[in-house]
C-alpha atoms as a PDB file:
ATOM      1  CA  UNK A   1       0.000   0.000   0.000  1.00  0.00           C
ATOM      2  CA  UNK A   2       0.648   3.606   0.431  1.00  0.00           C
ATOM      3  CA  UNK A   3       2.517   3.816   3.436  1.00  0.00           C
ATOM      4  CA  UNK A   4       2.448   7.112   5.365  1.00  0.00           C
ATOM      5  CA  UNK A   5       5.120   6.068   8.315  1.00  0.00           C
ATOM      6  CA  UNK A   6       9.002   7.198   8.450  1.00  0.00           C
ATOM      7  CA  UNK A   7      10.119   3.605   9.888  1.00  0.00           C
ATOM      8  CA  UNK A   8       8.774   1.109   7.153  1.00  0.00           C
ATOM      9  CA  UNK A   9      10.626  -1.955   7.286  1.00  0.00           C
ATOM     10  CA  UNK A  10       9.974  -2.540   3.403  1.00  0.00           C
ATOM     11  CA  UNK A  11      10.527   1.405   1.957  1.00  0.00           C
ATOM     12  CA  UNK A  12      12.252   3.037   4.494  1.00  0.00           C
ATOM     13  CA  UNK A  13       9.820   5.825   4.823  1.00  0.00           C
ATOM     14  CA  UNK A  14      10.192   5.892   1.068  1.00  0.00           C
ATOM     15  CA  UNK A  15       6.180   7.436   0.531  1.00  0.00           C
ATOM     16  CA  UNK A  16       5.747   9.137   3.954  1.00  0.00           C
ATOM     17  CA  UNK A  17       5.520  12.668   1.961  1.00  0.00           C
ATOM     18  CA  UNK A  18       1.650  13.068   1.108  1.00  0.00           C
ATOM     19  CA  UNK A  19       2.420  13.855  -2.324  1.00  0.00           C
ATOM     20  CA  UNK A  20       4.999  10.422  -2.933  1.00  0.00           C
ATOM     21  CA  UNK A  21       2.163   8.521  -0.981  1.00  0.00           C
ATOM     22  CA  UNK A  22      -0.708   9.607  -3.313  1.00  0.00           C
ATOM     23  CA  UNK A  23       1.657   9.180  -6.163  1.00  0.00           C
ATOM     24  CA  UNK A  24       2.917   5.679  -5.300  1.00  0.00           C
ATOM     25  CA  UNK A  25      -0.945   4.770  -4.964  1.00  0.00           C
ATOM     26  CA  UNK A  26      -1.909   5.950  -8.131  1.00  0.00           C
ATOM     27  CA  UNK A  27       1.016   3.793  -9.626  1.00  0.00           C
ATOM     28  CA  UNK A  28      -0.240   0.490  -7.863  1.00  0.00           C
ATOM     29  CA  UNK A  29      -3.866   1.004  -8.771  1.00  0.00           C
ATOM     30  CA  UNK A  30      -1.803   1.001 -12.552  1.00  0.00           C
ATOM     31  CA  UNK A  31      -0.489  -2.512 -11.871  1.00  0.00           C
ATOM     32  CA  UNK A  32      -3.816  -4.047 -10.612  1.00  0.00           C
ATOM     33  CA  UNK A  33      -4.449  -3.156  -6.684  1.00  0.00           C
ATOM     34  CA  UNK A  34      -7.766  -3.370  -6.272  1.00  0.00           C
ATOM     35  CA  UNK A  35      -7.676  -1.743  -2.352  1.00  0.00           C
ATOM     36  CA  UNK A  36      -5.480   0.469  -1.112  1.00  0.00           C
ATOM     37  CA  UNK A  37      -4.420   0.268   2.879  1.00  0.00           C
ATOM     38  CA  UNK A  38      -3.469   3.611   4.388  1.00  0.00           C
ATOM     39  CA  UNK A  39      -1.530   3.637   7.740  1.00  0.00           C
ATOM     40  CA  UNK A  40      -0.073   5.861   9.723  1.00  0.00           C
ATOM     41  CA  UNK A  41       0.859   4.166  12.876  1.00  0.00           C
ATOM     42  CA  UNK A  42       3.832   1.260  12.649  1.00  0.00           C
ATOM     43  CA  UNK A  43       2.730  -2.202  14.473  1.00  0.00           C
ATOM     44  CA  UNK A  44       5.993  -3.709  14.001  1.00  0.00           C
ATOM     45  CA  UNK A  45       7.637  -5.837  17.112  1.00  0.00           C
ATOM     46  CA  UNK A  46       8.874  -2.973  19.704  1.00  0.00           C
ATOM     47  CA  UNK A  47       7.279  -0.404  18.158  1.00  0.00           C
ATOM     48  CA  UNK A  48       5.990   2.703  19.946  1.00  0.00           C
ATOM     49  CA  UNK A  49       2.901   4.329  19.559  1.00  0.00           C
ATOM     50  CA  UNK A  50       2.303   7.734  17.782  1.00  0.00           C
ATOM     51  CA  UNK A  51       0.059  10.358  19.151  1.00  0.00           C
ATOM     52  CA  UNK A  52      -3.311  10.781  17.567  1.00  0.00           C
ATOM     53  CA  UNK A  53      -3.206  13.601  15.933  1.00  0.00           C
ATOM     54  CA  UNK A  54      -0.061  12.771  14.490  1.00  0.00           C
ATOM     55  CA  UNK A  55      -1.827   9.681  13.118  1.00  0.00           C
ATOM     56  CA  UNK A  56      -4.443  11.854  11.562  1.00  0.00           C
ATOM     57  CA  UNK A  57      -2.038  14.170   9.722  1.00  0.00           C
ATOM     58  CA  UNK A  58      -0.049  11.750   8.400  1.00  0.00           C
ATOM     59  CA  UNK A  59      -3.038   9.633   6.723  1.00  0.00           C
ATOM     60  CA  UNK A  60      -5.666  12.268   6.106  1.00  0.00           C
ATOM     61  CA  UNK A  61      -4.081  13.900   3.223  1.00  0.00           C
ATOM     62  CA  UNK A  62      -3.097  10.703   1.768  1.00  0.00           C
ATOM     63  CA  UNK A  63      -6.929   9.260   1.869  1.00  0.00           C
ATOM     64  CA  UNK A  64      -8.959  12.412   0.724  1.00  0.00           C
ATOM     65  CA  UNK A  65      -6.897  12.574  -2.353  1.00  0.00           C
ATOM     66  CA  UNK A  66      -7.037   9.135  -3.299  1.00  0.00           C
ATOM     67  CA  UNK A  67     -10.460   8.784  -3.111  1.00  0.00           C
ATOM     68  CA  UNK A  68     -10.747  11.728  -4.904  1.00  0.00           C
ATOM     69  CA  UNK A  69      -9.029   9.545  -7.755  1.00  0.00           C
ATOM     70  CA  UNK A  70     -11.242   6.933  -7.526  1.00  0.00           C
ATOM     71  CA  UNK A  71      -9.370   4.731  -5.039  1.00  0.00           C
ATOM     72  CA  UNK A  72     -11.003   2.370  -3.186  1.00  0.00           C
ATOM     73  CA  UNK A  73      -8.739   2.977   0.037  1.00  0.00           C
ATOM     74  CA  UNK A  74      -9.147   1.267   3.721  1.00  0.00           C
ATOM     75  CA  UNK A  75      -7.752   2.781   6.804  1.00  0.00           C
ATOM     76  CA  UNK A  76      -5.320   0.754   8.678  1.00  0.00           C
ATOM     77  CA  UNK A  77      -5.853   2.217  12.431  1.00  0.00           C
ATOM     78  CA  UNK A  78      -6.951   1.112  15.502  1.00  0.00           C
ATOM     79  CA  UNK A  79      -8.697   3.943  16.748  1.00  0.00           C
ATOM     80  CA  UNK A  80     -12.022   4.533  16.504  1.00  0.00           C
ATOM     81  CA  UNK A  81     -11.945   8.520  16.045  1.00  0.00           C
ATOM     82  CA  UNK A  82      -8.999   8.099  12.987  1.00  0.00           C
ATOM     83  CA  UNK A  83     -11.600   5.634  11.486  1.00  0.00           C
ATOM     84  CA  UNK A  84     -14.217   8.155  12.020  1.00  0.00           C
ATOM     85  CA  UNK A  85     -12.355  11.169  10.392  1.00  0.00           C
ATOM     86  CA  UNK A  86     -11.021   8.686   7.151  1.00  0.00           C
ATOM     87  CA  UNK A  87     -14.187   7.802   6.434  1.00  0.00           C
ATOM     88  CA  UNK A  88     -15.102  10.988   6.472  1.00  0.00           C
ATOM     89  CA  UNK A  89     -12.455  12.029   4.288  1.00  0.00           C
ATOM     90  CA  UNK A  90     -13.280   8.846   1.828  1.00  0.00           C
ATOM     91  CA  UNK A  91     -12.290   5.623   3.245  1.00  0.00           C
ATOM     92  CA  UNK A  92     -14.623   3.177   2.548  1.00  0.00           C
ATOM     93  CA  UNK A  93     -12.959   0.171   4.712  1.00  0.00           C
ATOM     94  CA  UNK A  94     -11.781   0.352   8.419  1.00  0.00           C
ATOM     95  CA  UNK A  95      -8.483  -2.151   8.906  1.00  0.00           C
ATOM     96  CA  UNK A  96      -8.207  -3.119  12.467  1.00  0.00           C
ATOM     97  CA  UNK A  97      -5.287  -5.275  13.426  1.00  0.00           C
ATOM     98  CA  UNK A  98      -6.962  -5.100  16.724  1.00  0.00           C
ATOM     99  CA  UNK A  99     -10.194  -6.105  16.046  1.00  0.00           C
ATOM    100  CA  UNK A 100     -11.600  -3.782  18.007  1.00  0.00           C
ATOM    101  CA  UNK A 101      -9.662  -4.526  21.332  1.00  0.00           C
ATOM    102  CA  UNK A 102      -7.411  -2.039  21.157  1.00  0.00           C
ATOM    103  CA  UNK A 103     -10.365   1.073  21.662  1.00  0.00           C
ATOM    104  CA  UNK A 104     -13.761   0.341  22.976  1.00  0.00           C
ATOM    105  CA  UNK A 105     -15.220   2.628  20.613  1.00  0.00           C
ATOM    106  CA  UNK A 106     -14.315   1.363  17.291  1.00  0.00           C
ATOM    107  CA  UNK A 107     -17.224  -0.902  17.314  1.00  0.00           C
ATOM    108  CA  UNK A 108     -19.572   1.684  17.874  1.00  0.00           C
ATOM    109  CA  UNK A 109     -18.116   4.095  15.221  1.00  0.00           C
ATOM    110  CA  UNK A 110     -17.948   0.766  12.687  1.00  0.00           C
ATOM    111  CA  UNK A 111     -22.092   0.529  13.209  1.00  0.00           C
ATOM    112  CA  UNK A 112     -22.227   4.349  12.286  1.00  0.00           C
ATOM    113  CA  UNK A 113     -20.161   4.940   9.185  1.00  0.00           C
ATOM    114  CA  UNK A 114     -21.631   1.714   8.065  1.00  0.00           C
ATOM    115  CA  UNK A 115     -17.915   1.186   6.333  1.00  0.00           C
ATOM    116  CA  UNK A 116     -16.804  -2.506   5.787  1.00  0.00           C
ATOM    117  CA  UNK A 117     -14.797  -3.623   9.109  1.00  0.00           C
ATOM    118  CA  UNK A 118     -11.374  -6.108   8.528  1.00  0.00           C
ATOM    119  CA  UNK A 119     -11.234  -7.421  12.289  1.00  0.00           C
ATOM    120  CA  UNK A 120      -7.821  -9.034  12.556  1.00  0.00           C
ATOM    121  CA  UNK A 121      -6.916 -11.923  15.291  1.00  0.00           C
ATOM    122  CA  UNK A 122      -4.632  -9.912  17.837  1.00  0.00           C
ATOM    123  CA  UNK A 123      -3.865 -10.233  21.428  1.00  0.00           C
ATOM    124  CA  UNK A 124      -1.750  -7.350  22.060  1.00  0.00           C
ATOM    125  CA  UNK A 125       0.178  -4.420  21.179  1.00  0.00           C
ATOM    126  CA  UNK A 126       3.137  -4.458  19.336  1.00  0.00           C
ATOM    127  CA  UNK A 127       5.453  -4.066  22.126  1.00  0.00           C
ATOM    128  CA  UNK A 128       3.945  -7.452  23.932  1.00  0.00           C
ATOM    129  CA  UNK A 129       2.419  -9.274  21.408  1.00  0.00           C
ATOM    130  CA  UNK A 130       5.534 -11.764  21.213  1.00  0.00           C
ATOM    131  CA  UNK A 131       5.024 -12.297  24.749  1.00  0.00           C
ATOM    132  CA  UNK A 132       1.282 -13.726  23.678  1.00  0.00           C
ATOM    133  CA  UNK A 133       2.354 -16.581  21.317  1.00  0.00           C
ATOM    134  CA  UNK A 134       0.706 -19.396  23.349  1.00  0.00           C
ATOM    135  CA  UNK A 135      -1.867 -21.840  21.902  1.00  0.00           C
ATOM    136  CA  UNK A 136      -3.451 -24.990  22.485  1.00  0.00           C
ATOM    137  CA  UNK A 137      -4.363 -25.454  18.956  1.00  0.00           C
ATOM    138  CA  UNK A 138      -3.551 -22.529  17.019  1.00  0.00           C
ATOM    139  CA  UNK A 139      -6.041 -22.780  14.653  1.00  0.00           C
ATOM    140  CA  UNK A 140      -8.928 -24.016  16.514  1.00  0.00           C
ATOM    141  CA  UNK A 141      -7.957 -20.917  19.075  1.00  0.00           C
ATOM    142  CA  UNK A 142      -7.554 -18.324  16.071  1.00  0.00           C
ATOM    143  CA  UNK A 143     -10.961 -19.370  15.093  1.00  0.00           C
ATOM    144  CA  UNK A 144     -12.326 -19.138  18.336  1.00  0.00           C
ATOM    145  CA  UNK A 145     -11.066 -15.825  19.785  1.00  0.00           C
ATOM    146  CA  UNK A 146     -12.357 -14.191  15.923  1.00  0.00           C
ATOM    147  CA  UNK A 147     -15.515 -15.717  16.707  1.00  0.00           C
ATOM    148  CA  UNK A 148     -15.699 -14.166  19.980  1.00  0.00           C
ATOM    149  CA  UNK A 149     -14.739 -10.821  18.389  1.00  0.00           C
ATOM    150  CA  UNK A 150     -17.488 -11.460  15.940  1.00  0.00           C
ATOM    151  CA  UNK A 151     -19.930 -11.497  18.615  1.00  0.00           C
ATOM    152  CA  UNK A 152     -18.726  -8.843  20.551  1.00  0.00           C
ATOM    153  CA  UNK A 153     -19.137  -6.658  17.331  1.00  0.00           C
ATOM    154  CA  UNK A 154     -22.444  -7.222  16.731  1.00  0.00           C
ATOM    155  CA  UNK A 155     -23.355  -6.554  20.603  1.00  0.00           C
ATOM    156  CA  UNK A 156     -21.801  -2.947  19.521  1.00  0.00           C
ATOM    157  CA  UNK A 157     -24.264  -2.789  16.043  1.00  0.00           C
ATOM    158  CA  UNK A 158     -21.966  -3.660  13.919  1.00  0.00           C
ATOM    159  CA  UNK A 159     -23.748  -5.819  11.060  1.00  0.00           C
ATOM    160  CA  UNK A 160     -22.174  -8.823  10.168  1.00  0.00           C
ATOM    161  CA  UNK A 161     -22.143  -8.104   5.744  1.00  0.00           C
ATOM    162  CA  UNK A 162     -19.556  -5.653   7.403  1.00  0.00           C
ATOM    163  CA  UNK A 163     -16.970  -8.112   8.458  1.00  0.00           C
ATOM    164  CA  UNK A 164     -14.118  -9.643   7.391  1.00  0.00           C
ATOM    165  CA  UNK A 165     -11.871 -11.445   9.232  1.00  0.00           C
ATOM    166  CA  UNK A 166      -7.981 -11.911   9.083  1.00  0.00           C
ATOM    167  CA  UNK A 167      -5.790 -14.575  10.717  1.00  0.00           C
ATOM    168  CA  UNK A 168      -3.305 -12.102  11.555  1.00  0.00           C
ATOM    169  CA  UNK A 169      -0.345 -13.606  10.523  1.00  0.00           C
ATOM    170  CA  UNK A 170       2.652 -12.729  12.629  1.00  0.00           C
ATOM    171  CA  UNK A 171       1.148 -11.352  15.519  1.00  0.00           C
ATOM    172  CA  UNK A 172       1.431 -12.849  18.256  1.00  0.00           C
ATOM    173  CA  UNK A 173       2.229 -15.632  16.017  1.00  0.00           C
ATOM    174  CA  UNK A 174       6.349 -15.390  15.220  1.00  0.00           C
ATOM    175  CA  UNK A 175       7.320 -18.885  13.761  1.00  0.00           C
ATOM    176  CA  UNK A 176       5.469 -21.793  12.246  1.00  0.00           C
ATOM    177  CA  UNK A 177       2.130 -21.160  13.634  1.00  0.00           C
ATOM    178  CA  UNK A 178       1.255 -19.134  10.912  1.00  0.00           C
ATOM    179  CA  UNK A 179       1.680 -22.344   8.505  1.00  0.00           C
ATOM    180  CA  UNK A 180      -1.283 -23.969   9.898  1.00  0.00           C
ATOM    181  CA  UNK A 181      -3.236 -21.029   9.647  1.00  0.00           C
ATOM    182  CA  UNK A 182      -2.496 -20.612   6.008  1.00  0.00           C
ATOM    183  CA  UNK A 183      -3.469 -24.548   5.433  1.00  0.00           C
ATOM    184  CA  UNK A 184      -6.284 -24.265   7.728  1.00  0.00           C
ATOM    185  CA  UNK A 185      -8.066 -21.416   6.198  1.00  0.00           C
ATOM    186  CA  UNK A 186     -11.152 -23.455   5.697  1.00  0.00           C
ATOM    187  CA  UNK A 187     -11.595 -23.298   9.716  1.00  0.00           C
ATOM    188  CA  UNK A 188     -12.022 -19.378   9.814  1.00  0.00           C
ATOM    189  CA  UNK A 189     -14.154 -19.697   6.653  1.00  0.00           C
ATOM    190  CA  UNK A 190     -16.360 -21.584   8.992  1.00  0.00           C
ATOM    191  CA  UNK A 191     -17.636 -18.091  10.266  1.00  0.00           C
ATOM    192  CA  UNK A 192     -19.053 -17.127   7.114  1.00  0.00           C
ATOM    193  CA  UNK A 193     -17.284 -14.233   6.466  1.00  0.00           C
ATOM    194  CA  UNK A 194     -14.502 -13.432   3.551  1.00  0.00           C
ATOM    195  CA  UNK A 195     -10.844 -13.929   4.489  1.00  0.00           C
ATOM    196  CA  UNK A 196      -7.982 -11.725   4.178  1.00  0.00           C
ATOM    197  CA  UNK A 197      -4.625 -13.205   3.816  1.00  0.00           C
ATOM    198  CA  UNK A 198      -1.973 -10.684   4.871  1.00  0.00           C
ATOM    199  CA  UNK A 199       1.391 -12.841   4.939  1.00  0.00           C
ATOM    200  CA  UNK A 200       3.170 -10.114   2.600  1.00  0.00           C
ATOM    201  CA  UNK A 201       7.051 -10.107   3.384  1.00  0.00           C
ATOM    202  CA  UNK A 202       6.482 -10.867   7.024  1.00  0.00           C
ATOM    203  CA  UNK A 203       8.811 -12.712   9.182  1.00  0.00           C
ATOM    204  CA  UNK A 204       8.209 -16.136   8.820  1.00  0.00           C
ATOM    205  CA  UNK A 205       8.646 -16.045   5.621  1.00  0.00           C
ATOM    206  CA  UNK A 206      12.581 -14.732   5.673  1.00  0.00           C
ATOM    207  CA  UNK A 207      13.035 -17.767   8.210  1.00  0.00           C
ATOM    208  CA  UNK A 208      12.119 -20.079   6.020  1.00  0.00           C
ATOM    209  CA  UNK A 209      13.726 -18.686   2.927  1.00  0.00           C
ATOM    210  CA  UNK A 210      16.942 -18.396   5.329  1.00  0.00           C
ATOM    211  CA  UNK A 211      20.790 -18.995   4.270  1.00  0.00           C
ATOM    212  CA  UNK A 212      22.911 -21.268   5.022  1.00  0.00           C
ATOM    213  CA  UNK A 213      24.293 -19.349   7.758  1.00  0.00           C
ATOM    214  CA  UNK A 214      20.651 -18.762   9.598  1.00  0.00           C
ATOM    215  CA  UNK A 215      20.125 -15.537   8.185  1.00  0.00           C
ATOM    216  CA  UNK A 216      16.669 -14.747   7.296  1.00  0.00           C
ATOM    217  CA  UNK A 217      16.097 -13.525   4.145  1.00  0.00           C
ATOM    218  CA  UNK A 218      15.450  -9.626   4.305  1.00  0.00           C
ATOM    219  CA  UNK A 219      11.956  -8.100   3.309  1.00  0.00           C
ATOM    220  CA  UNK A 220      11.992  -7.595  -0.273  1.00  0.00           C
ATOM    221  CA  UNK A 221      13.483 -10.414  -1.591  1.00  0.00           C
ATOM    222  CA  UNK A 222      10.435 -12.561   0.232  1.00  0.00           C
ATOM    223  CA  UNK A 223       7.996 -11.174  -2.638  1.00  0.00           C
ATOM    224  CA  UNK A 224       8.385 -14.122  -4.569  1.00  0.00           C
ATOM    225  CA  UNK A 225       7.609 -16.397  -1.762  1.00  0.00           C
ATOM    226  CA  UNK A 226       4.436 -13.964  -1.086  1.00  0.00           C
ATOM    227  CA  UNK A 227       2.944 -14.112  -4.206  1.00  0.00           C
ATOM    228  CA  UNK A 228       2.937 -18.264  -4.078  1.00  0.00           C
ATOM    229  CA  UNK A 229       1.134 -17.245  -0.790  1.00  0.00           C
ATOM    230  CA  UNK A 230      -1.623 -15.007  -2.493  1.00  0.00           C
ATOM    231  CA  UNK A 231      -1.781 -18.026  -5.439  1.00  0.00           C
ATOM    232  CA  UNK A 232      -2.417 -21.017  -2.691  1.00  0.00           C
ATOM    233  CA  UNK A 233      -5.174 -18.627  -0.343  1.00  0.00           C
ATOM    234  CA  UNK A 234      -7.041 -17.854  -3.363  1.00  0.00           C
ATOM    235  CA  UNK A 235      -6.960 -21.363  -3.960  1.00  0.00           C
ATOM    236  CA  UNK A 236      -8.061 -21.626  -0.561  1.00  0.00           C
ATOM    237  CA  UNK A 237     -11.097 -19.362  -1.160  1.00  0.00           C
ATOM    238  CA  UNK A 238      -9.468 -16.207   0.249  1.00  0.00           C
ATOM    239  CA  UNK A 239     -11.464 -13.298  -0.358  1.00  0.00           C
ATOM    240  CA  UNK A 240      -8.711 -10.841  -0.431  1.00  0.00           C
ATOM    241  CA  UNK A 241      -4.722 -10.960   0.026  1.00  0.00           C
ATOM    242  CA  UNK A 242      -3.157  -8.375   1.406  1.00  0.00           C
ATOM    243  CA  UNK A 243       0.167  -7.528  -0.474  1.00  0.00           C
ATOM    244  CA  UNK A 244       3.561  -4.948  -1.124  1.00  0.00           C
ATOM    245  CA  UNK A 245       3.691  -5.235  -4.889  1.00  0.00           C
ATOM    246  CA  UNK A 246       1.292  -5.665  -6.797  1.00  0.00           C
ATOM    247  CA  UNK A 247       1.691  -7.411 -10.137  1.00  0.00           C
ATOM    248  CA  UNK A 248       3.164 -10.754  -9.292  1.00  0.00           C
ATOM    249  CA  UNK A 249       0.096 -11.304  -6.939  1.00  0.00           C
ATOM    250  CA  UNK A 250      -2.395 -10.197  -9.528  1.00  0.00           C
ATOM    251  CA  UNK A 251      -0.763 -12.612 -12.069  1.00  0.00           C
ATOM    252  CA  UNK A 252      -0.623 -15.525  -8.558  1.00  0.00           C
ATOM    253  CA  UNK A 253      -4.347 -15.197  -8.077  1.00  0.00           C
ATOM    254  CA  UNK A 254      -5.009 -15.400 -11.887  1.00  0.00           C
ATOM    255  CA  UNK A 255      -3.326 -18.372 -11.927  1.00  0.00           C
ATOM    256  CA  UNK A 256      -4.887 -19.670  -8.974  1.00  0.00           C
ATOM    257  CA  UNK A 257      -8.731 -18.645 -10.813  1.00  0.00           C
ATOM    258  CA  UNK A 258      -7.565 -20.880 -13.926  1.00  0.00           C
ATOM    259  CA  UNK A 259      -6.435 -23.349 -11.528  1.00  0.00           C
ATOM    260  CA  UNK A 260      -9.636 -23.663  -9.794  1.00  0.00           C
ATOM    261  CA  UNK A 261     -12.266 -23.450 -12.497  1.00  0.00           C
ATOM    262  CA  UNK A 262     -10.443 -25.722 -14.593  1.00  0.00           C
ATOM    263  CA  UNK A 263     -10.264 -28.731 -11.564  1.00  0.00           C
ATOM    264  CA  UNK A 264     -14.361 -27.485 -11.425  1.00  0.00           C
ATOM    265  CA  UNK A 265     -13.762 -25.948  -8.100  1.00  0.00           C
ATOM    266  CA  UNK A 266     -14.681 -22.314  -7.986  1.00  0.00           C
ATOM    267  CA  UNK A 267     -13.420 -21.474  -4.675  1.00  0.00           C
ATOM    268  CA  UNK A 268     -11.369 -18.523  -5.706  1.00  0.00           C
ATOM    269  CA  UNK A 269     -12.464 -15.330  -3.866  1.00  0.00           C
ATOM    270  CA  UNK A 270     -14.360 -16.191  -1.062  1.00  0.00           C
ATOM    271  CA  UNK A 271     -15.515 -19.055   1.238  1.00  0.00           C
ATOM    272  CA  UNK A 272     -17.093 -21.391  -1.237  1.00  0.00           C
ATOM    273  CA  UNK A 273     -18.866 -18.825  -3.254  1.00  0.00           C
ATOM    274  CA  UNK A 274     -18.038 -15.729  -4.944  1.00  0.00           C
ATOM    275  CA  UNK A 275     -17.249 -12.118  -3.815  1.00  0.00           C
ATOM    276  CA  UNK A 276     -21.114 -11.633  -3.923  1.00  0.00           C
ATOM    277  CA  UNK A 277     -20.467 -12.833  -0.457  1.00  0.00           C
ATOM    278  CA  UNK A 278     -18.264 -10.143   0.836  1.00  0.00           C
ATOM    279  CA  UNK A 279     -19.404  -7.022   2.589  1.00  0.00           C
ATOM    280  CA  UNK A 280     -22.113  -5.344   0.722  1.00  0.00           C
ATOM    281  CA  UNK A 281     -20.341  -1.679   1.666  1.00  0.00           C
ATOM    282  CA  UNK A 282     -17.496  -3.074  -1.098  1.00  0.00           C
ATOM    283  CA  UNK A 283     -19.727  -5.334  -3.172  1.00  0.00           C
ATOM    284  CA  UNK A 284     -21.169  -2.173  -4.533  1.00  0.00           C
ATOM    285  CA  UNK A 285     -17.800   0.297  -4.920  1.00  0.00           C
ATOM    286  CA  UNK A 286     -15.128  -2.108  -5.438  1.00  0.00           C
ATOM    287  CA  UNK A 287     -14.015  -1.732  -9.269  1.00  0.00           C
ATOM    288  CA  UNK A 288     -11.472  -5.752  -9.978  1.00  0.00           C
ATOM    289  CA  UNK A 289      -9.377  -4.946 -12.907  1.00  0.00           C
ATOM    290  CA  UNK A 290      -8.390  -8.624 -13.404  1.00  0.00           C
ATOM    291  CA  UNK A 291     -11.052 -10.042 -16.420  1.00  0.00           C
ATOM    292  CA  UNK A 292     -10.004 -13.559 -15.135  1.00  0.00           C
ATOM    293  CA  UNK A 293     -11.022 -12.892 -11.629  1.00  0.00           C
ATOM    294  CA  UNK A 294     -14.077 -11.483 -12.863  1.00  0.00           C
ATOM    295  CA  UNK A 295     -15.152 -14.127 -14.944  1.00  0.00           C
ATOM    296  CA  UNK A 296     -18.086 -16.849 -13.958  1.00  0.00           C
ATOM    297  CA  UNK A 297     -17.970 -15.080 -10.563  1.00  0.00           C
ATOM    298  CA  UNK A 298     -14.458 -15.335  -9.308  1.00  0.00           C
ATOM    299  CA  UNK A 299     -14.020 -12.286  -8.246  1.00  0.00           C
ATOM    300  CA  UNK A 300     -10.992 -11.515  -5.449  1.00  0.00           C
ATOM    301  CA  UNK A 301      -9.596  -8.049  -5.169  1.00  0.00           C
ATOM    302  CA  UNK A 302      -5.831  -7.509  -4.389  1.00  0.00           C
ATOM    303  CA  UNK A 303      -5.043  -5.543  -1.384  1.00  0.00           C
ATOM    304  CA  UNK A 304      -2.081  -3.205  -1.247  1.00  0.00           C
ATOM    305  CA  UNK A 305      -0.328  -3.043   1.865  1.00  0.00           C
ATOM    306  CA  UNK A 306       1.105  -0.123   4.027  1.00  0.00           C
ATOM    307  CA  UNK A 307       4.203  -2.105   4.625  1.00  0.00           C
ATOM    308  CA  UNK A 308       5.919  -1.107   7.875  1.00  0.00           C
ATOM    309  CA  UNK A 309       7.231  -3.019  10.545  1.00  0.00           C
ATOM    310  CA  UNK A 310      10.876  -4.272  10.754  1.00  0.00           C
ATOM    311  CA  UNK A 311      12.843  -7.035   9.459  1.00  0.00           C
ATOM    312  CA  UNK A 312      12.349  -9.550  12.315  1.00  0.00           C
ATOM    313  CA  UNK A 313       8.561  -8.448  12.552  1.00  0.00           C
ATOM    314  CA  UNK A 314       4.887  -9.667  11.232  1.00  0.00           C
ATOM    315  CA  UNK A 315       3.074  -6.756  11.564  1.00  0.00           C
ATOM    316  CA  UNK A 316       1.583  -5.263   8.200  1.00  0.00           C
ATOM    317  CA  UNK A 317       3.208  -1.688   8.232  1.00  0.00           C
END
């Protein structure tokens, strides 16, 4: 995505002047991003947090003009007032790695703006949330604790064609537990909700695509190893996968469509159905540029990441 922090682990701060970040948007929309995720708060491991206001300046900008292009464009915050104020400003999707834990209010502000709500599986802040890696079953606990979110939600009024639900791969997840998520993904489709996939250049993936000394491979040269992520959770019947470039995705999911229909399996873009099954708030304003994800149904927009967090970390900025 367009990311609006100085301390990205993948850019480097590269887009955090408005005008790069609006630029650099416009330029993924070009190669096939479907959604674009604006943040302006890092979650990496360690990280601390930024004042509010400093939040707000740094993704306001950087969401009214993109939607003023067109862009569909999400807000990757935890706080309920900097969801309030993007949507406002044109943000049509609210991207909580905290699933509402993190602020009290964001379920009550979801149920207002009536935007569609990503709740991601989290247990902590970034500072602790290595700390929290304990499971029984780490699926069957995922699963449960979404589920429990899920309810929680609709206590506040949020309405469940708002949802969508994310694993939340490397958070409070740092090694192989985020494997049997990824093969598991059938379990959270239990919920009936679309799936977002957001393993894009995280940690585990530069452990396992380590060299021979131990050293994990650093962030950019796990895209290759992302994209055969995005091509097996569309498989899967991921709704949406979360990504730092573009193109090799969009080609991994078409691949993954042709795959599917061909084996008489249309499970590409949702759980077991078609996108008609995501939230209506994006059913109705989401414009897929990919004709093959499009066709008979299939349809499973790519998300654009904000892309900061450090080398050693999973979290999606």
């Amino acid at each position: 995505m367009v990311n609006v922090t100085p301390d990205s682990f993948s850019d480097g701060g590269e887009w955090f002047e408005p005008s790069a970040a609006v630029a650099h948007g416009l330029e993924l929309l070009g190669e096939g991003a479907d959604i674009l995720d604006v943040g302006g708060e890092s979650t990496r491991p360690g990280s601390v947090r930024v004042p509010q206001d400093q939040e707000l300046a740094r993704v306001l900008p950087v969401i009214e003009r993109l939607a003023a292009h067109g862009a569909v464009v999400s807000v990757d915050t935890t706080r309920a007032a900097v969801a309030e104020r993007a949507v406002a400003a044109g943000a049509r999707i609210v991207n909580d790695v905290s699933g509402g834990l993190a602020d009290p209010e964001m379920g009550r502000a979801v149920a207002e703006t009536g935007a569609a709500y990503v709740a991601m599986h989290w247990r902590g802040h970034a500072d602790v949330m290595d700390d929290l890696e304990v499971y029984d079953d780490v699926v069957a606990d995922v699963r449960d604790e979404l589920a429990a979110r899920m309810a929680a939600l609709h206590d506040d009024g949020v309405r469940p064609d708002q949802l969508i639900l994310d694993p939340g791969l490397g958070f409070a997840k740092a090694g192989v537990l985020n494997w049997p998520l990824l093969a598991h993904l059938d379990a959270l489709h239990q919920l009936g909700r679309p799936v977002l996939v957001g393993a894009s250049r995280k940690r585990f993936l530069g452990h396992l695509l380590a060299d021979q000394a131990g050293r994990p491979a650093p962030p950019r040269a796990r895209d290759d190893a992302t994209a055969a992520i995005s091509a097996l959770s569309a498989a899967a019947g991921a709704w949406c996968v979360r990504v730092h470039t573009v193109r090799a995705s969009v080609d991994a999911v078409k691949v993954a469509a042709a795959w599917t229909a061909a084996d008489g399996d249309a499970r590409v873009g949702s759980p077991g159905t078609s996108s008609r099954s995501a939230p209506e708030a994006l059913t109705s304003t989401v414009a897929l540029t990919t004709e093959s994800w499009t066709a008979g149904g299939q349809d499973m927009p790519t998300w654009q990441d904000s892309g900061a967090g450090n080398d050693d970390g999973g979290g999606p900025r």
